[in-house]
C-alpha atoms as a PDB file:
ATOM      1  CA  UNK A   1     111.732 161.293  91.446  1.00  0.00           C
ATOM      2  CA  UNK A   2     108.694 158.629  92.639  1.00  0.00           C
ATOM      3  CA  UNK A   3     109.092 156.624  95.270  1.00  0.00           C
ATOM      4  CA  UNK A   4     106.152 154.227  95.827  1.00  0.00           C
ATOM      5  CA  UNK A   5     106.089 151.598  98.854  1.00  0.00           C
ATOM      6  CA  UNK A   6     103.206 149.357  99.572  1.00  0.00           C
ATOM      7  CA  UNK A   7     100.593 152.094  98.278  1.00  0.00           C
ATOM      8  CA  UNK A   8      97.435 151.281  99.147  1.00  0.00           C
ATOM      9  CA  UNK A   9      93.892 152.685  98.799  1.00  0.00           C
ATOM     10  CA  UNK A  10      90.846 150.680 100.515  1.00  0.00           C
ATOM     11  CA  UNK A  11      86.875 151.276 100.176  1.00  0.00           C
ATOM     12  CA  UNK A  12      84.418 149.948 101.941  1.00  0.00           C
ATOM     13  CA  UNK A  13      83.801 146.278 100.391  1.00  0.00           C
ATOM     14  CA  UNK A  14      86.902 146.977  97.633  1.00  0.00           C
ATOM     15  CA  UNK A  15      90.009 148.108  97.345  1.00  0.00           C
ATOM     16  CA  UNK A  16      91.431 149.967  94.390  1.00  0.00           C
ATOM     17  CA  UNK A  17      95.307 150.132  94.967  1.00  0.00           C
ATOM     18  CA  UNK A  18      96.425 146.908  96.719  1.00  0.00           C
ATOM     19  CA  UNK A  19     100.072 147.633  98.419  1.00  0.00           C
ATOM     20  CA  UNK A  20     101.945 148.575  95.292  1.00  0.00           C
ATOM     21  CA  UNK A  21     105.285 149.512  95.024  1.00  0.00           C
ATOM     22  CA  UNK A  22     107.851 151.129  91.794  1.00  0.00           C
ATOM     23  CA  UNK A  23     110.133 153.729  91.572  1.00  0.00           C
ATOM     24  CA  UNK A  24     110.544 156.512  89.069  1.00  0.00           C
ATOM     25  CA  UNK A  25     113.806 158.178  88.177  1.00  0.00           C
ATOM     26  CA  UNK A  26     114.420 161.521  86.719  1.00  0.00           C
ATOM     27  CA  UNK A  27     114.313 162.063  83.256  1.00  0.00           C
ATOM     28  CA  UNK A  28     112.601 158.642  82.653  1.00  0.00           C
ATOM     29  CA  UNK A  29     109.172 158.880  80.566  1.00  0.00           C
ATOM     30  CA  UNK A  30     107.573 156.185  82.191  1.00  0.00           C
ATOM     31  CA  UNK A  31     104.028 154.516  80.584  1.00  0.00           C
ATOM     32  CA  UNK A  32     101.758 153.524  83.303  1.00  0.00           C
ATOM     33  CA  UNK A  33      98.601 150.638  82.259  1.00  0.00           C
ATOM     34  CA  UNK A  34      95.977 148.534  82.897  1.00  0.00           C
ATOM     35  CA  UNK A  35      92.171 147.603  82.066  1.00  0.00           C
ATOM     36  CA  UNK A  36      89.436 149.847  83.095  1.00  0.00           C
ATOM     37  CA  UNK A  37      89.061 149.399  86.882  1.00  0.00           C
ATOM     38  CA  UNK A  38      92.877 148.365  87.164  1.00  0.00           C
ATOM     39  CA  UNK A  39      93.533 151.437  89.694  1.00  0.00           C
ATOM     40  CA  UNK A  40      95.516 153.525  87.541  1.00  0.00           C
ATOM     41  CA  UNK A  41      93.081 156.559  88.272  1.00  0.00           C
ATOM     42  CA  UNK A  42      93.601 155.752  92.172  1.00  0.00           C
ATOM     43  CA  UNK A  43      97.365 155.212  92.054  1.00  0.00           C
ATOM     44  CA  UNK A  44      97.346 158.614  90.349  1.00  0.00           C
ATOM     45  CA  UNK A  45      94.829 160.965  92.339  1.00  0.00           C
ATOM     46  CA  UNK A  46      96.975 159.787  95.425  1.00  0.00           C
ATOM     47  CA  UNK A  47     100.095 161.039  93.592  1.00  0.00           C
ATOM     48  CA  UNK A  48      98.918 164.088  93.218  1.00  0.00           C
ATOM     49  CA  UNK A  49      97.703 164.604  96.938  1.00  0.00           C
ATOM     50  CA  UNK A  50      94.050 164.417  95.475  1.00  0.00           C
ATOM     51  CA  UNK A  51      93.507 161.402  97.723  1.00  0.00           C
ATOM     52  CA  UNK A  52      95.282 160.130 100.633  1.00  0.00           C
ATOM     53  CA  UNK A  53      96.070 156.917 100.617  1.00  0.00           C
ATOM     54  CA  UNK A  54      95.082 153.957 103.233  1.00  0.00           C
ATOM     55  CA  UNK A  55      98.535 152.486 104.033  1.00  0.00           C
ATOM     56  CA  UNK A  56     101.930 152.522 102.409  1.00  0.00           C
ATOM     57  CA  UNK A  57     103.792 156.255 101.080  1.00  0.00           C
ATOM     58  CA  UNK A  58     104.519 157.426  98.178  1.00  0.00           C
ATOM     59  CA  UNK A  59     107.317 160.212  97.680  1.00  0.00           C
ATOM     60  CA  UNK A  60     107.712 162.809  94.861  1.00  0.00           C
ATOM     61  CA  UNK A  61     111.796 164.248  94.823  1.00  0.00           C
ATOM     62  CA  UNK A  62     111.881 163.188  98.416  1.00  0.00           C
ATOM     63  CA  UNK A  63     108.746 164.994  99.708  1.00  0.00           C
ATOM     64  CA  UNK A  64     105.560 162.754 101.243  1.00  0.00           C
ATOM     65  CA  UNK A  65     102.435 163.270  99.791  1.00  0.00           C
ATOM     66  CA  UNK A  66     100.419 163.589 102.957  1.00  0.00           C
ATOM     67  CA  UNK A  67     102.997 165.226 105.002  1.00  0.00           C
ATOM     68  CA  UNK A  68     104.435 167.587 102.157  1.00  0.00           C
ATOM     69  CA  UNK A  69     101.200 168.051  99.919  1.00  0.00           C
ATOM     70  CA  UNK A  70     101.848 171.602  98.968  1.00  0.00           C
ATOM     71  CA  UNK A  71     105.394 171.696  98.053  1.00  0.00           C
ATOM     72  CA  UNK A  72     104.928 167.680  95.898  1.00  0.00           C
ATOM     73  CA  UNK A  73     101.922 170.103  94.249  1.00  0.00           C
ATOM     74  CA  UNK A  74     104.478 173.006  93.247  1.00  0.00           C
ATOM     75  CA  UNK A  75     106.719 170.057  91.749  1.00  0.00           C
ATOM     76  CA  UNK A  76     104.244 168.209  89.820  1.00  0.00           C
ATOM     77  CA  UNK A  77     102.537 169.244  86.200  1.00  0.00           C
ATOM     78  CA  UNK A  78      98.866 167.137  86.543  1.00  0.00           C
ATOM     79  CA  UNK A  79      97.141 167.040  83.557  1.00  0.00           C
ATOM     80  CA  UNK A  80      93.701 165.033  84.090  1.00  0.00           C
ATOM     81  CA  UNK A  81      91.975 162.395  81.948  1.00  0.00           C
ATOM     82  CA  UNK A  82      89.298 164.926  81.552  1.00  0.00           C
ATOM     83  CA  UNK A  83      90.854 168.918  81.115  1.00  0.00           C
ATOM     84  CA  UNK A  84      88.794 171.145  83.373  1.00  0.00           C
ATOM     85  CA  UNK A  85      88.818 173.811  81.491  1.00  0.00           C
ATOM     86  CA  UNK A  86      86.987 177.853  82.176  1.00  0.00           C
ATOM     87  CA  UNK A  87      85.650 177.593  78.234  1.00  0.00           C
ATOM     88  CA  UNK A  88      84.935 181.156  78.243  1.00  0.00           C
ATOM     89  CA  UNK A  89      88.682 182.516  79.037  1.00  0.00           C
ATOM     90  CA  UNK A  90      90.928 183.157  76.489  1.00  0.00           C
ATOM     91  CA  UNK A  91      93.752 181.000  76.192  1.00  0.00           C
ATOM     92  CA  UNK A  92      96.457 183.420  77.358  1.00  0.00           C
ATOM     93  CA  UNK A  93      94.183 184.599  80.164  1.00  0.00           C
ATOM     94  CA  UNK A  94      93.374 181.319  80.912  1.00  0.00           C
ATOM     95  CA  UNK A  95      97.075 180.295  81.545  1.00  0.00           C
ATOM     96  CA  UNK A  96      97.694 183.830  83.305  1.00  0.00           C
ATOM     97  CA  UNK A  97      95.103 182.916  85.766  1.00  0.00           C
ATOM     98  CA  UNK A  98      96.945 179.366  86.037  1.00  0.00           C
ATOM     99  CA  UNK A  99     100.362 180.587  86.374  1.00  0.00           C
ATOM    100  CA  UNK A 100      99.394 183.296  89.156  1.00  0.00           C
ATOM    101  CA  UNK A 101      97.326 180.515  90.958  1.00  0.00           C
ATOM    102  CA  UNK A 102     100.698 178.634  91.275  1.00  0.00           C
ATOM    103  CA  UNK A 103     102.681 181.146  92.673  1.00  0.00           C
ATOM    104  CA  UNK A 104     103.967 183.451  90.101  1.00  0.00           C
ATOM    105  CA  UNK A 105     103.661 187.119  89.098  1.00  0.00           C
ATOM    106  CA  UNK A 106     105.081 189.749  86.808  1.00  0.00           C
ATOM    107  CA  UNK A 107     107.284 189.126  84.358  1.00  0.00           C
ATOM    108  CA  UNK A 108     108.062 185.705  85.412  1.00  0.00           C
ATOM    109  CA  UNK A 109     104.579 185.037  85.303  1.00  0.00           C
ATOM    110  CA  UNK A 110     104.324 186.792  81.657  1.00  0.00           C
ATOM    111  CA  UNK A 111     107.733 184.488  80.644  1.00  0.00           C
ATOM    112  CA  UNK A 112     106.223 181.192  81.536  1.00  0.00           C
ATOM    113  CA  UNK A 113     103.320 182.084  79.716  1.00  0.00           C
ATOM    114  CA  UNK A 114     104.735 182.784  76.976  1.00  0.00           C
ATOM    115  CA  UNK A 115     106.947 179.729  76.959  1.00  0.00           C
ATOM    116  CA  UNK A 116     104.497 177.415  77.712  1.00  0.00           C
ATOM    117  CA  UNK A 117     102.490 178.542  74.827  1.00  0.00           C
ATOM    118  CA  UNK A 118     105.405 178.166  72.804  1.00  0.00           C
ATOM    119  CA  UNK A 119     106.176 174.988  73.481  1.00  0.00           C
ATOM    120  CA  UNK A 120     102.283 173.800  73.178  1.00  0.00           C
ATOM    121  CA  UNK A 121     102.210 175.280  70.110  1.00  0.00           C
ATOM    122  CA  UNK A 122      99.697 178.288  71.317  1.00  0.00           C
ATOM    123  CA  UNK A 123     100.691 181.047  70.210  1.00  0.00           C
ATOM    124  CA  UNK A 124      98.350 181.454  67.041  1.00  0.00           C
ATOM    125  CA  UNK A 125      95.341 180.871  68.720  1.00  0.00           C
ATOM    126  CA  UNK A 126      96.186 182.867  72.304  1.00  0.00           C
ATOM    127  CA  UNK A 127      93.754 185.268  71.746  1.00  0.00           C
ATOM    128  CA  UNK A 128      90.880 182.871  71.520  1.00  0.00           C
ATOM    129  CA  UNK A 129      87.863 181.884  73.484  1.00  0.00           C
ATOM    130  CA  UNK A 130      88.860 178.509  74.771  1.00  0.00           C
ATOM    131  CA  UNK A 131      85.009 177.372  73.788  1.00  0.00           C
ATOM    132  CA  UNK A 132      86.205 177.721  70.497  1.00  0.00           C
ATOM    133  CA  UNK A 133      89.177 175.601  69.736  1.00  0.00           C
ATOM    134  CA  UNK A 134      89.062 171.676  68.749  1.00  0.00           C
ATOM    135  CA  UNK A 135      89.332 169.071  70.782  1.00  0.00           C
ATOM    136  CA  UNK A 136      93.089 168.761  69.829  1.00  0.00           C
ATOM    137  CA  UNK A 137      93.902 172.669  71.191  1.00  0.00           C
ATOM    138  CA  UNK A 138      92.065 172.138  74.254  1.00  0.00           C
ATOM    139  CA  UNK A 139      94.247 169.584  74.830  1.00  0.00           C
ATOM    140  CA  UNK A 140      97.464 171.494  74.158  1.00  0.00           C
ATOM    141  CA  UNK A 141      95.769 173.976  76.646  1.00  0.00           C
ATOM    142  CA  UNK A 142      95.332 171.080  79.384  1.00  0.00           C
ATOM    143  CA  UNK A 143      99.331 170.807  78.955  1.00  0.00           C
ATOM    144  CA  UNK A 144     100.419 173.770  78.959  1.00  0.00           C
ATOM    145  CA  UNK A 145      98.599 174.457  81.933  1.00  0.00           C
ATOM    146  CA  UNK A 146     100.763 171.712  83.530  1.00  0.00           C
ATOM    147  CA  UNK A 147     103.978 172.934  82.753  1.00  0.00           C
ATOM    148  CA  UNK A 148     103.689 176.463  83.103  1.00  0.00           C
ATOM    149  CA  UNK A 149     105.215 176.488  85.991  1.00  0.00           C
ATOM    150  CA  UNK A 150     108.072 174.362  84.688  1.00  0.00           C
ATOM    151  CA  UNK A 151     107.529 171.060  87.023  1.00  0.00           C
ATOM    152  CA  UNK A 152     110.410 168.665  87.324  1.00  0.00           C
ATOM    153  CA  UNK A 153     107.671 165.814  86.913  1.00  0.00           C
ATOM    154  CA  UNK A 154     104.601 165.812  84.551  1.00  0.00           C
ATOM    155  CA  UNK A 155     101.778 163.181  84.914  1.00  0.00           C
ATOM    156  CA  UNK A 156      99.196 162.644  82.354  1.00  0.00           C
ATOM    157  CA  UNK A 157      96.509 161.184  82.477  1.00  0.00           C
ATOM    158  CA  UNK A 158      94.966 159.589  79.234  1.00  0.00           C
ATOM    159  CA  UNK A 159      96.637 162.849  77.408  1.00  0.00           C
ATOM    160  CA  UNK A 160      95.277 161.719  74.017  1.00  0.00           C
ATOM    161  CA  UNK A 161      92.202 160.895  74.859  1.00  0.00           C
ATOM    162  CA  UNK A 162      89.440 161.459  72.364  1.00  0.00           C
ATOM    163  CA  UNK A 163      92.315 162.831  69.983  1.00  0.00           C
ATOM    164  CA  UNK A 164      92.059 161.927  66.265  1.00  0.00           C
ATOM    165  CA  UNK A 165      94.929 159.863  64.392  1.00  0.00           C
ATOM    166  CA  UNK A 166      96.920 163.024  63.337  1.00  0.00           C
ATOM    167  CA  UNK A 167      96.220 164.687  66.705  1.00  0.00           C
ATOM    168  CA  UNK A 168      97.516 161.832  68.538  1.00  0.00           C
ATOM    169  CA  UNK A 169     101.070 161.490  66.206  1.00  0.00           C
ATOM    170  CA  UNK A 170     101.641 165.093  66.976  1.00  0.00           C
ATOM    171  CA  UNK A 171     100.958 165.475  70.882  1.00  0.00           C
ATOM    172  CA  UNK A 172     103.413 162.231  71.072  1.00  0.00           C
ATOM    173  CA  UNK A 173     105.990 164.197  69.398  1.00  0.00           C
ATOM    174  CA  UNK A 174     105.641 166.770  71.630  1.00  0.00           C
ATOM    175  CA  UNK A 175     105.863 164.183  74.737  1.00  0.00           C
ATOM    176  CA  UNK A 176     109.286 162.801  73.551  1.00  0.00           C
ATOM    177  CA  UNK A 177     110.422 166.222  72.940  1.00  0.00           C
ATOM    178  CA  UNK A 178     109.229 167.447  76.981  1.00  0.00           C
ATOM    179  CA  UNK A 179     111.024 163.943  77.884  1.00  0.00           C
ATOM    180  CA  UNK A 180     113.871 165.646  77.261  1.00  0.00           C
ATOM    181  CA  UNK A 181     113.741 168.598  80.349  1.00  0.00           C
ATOM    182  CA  UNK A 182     111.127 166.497  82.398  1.00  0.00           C
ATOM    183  CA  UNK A 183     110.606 163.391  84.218  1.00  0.00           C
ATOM    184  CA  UNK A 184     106.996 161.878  82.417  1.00  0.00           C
ATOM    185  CA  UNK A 185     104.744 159.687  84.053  1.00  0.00           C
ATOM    186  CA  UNK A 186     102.004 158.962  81.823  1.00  0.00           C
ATOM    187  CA  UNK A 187      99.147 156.520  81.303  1.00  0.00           C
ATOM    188  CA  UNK A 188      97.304 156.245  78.503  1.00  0.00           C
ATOM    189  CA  UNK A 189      95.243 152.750  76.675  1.00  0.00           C
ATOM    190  CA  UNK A 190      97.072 153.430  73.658  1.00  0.00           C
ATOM    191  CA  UNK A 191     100.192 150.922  73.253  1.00  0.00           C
ATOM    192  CA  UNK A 192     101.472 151.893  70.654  1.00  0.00           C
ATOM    193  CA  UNK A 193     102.156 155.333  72.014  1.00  0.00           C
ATOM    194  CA  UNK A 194     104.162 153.660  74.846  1.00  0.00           C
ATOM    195  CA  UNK A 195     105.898 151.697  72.786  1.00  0.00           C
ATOM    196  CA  UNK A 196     107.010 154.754  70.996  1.00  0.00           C
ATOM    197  CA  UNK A 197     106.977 156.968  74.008  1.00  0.00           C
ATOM    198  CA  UNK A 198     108.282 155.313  76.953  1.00  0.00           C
ATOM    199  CA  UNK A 199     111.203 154.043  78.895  1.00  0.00           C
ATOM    200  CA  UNK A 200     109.760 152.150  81.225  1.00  0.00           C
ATOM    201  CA  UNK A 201     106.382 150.340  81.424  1.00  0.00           C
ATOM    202  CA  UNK A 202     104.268 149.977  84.767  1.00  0.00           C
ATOM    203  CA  UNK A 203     101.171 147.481  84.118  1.00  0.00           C
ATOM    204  CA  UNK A 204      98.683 147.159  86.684  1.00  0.00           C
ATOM    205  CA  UNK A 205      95.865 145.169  87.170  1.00  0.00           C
ATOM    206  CA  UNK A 206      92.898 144.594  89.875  1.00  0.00           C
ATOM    207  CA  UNK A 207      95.143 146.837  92.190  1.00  0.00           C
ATOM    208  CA  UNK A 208      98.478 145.284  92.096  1.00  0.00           C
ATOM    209  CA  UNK A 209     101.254 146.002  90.247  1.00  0.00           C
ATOM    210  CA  UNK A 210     101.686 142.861  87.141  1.00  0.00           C
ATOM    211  CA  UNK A 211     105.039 143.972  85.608  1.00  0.00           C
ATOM    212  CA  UNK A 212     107.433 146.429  85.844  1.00  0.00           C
ATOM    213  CA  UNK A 213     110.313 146.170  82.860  1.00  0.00           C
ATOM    214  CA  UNK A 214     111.350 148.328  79.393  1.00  0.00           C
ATOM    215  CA  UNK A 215     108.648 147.546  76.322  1.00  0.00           C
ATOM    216  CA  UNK A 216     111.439 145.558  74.548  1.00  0.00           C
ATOM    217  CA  UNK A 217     111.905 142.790  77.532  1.00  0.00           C
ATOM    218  CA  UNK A 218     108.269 142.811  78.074  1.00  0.00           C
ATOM    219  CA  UNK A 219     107.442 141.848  74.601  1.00  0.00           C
ATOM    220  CA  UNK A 220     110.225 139.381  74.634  1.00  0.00           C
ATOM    221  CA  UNK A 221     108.977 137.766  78.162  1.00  0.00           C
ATOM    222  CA  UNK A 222     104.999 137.324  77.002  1.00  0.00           C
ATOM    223  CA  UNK A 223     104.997 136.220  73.571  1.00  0.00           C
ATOM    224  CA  UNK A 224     108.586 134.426  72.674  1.00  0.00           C
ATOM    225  CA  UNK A 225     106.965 133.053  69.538  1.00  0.00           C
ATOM    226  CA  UNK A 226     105.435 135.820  68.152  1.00  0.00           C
ATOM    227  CA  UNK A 227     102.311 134.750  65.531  1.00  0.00           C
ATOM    228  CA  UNK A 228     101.552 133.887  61.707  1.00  0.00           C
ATOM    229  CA  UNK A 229      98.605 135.020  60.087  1.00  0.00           C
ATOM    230  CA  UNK A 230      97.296 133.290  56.988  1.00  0.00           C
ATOM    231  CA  UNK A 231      94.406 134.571  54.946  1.00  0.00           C
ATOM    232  CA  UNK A 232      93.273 131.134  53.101  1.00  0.00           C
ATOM    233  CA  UNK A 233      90.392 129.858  51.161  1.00  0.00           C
ATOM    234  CA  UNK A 234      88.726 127.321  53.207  1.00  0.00           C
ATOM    235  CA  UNK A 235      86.680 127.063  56.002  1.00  0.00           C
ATOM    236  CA  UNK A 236      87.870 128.260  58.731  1.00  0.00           C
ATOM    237  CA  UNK A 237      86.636 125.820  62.012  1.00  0.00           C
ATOM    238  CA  UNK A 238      88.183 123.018  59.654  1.00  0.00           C
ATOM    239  CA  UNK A 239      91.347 124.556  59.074  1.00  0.00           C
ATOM    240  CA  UNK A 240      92.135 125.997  62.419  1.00  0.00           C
ATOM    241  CA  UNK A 241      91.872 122.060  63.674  1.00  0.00           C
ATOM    242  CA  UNK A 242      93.999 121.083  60.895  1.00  0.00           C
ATOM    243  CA  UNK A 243      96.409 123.782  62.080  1.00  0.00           C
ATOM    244  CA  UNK A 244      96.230 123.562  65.785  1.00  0.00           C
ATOM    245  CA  UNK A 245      97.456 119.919  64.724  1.00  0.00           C
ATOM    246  CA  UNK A 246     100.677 121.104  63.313  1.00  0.00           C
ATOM    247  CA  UNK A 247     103.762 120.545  65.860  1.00  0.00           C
ATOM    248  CA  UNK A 248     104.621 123.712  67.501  1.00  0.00           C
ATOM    249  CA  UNK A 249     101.084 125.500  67.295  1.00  0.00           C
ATOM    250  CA  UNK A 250      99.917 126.946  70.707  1.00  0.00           C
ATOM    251  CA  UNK A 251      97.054 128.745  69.625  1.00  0.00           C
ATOM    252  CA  UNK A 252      94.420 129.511  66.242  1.00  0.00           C
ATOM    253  CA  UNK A 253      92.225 132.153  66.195  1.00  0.00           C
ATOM    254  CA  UNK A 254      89.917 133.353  63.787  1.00  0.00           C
ATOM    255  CA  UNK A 255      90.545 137.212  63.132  1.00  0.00           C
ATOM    256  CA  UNK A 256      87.817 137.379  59.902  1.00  0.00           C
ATOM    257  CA  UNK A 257      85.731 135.528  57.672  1.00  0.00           C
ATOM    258  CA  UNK A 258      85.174 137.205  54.286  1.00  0.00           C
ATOM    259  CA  UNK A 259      83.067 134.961  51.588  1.00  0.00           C
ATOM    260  CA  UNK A 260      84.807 131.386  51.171  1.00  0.00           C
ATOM    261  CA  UNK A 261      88.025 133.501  52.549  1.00  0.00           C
ATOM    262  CA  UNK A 262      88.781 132.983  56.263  1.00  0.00           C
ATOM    263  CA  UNK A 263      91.279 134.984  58.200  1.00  0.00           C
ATOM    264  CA  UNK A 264      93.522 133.000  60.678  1.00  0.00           C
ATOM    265  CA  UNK A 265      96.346 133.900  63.407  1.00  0.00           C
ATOM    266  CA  UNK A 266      98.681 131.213  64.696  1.00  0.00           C
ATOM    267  CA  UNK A 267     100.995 131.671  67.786  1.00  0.00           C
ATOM    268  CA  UNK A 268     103.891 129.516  68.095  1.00  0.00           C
ATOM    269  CA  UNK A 269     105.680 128.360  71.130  1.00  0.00           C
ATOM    270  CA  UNK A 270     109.642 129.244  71.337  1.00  0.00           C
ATOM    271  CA  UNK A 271     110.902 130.587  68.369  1.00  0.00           C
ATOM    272  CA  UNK A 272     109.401 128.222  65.572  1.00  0.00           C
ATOM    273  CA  UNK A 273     108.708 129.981  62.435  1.00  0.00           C
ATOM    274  CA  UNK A 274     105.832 128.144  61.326  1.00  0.00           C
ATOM    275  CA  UNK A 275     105.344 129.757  57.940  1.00  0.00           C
ATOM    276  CA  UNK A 276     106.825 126.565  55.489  1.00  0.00           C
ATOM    277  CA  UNK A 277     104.308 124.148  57.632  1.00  0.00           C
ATOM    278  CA  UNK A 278     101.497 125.957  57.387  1.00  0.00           C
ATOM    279  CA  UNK A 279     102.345 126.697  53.348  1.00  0.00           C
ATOM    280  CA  UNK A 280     102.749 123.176  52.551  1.00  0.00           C
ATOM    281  CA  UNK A 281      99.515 122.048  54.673  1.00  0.00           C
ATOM    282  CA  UNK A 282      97.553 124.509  52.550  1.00  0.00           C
ATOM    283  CA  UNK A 283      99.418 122.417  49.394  1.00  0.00           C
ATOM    284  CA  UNK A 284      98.101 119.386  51.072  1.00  0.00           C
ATOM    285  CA  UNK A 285      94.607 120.842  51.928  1.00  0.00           C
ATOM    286  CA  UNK A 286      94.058 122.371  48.325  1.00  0.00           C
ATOM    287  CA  UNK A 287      93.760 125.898  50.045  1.00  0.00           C
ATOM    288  CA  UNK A 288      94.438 128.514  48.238  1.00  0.00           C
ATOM    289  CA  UNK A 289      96.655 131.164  50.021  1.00  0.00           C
ATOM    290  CA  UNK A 290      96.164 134.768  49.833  1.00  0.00           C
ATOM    291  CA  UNK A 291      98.168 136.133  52.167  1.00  0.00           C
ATOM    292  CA  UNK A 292     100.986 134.070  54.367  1.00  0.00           C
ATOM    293  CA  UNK A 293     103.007 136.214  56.736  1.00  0.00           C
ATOM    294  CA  UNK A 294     105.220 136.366  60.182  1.00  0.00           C
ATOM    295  CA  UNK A 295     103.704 139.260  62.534  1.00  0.00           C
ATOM    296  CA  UNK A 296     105.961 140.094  65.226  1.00  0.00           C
ATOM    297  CA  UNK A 297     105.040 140.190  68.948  1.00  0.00           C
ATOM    298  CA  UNK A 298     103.986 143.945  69.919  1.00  0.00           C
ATOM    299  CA  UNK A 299     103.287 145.216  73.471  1.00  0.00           C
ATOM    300  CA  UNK A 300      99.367 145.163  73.008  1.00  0.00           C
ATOM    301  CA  UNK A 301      99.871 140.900  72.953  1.00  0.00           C
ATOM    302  CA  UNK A 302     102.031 141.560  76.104  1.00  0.00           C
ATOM    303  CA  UNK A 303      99.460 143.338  77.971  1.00  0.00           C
ATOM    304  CA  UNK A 304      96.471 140.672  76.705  1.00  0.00           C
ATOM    305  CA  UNK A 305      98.616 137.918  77.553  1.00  0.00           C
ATOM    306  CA  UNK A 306      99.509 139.422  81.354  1.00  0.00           C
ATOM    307  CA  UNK A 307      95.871 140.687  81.833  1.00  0.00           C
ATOM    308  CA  UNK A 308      94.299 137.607  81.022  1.00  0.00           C
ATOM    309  CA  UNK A 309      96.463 135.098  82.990  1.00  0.00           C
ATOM    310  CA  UNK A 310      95.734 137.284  85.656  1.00  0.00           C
ATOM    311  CA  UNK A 311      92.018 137.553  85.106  1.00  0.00           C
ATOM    312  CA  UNK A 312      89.133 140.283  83.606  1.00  0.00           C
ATOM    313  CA  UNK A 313      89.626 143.511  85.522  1.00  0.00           C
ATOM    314  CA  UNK A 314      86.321 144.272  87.961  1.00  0.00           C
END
């Protein structure tokens, strides 16, 4: 469905997208990331013909997006970081207006309406001004605008953005669920949400492309050990030497201090579970231990691991 070779987009004194290259196929949900400044924005607008790029092409179902800008627009659902919205339309006018500036008409352009509202969960609040909705309907809005004119491929950019906790669990359910009839390229800062989301993972980072692999195997290649965290009575500089002593410890970090209690989290190298050591230290130490536990690697330490071997995004 994407077909990205040596993409690249240049300024004067920077450049943003730095010959990148990655493939999308259909029906994937694909999670696209990377630091502010990465060039996930860039790699985007030049998806979606908003930009044209400075060397390198990029395909959508076989059609160039400089050559064939109009017809990779009639295949692509864009929804933006930031939904630009007409606040005083109603919502079913609004997506009328939409639907007709994308080609259709009539009943097919009443149908699609009708469906995307459906499927956005719409219906009950059609007949309002779009002014007057929450944050979390506007956003339904955003997408159904996208797929009213039932795209093959959706792209969203930051689709959750500004959402609340509840907002965010449902508009991922309703991803997964259009994952099902369309090929989804989103990107988003919230891991998580890939994790649960997502296929495939794209990270990016100051213009090149970093990895390229499912969540599971990314996890798996960056943090091997995983980490123990240990809530302790002590203080803390003194234990995390003690600890960093231990055979096997990579790394200590102090994630709180809270009174005489000090918060600490200790990756491993391999697949040593350093629990016992760090129980009978405390033993030795006279700590007392209020909490002693094995976290498991998620794809947030993959991305802080890649990003910062690589270096701090400009």
């Amino acid at each position: 469905m994407i077909e990205v070779s040596g993409l690249t987009k240049r300024y004067v004194g920077h450049t943003a997208v730095d010959d990148v290259s990655f493939s999308v196929k259909k029906g994937e949900i694909v999670g696209f990331l990377g630091p502010n400044g990465a060039g996930k924005s860039t790699t985007i607008k030049m998806l979606t013909c908003y930009l044209t790029p400075t060397a390198g092409t990029a395909t959508i179902d076989g059609l160039d997006v400089e050559r064939d800008s109009i017809q990779v627009r009639r295949r692509i659902g864009y929804m933006p970081e930031n939904v630009p919205l007409y606040l005083d339309m109603r919502v079913s006018e609004y997506l009328r207006f939409r639907g007709a500036l994308k080609g259709l008409g009539g009943r097919k352009l009443t149908a699609a309406v009708d469906e995307a509202m459906e499927i956005c969960s719409l219906v009950d609040v059609q007949r309002k001004i779009i002014g007057t909705l929450s944050k979390g309907y506007r956003q339904r809005v955003g997408l159904a605008d996208a797929l009213v004119h039932k795209p093959e491929l959706l792209i969203l950019d930051e689709p959750t953005n500004g959402l609340d906790p509840q907002q965010i669990r449902l508009f991922r359910d309703l991803i997964k669920d259009l994952g099902k009839r369309h090929t989804i390229f989103l990107s988003t800062h919230i891991l998580p949400e890939v994790e649960m989301t997502c296929n495939r993972v794209l990270i990016i980072n100051r213009g090149k492309l970093r990895a390229s692999d499912t969540p599971k195997n990314l996890v798996r290649r960056r943090r091997q050990g995983g980490e123990v965290v240990v809530d302790i009575k002590a203080d803390a500089s003194a234990a995390s030497q003690a600890i960093q002593a231990l055979k096997g410890v990579t790394d200590v970090e102090t994630e709180g201090v809270d009174g005489d209690w000090a918060r600490l989290a200790i990756s491993s190298k391999g697949k040593a579970d350093l629990t016992e050591r760090i129980h009978d230290l405390a033993v030795d130490q006279s700590w007392k231990i209020r909490e002693l536990v094995q976290r498991d690697a998620t794809l947030e330490d993959a991305f802080v691991d890649l990003v910062r071997k690589d270096g701090v995004s400009k």
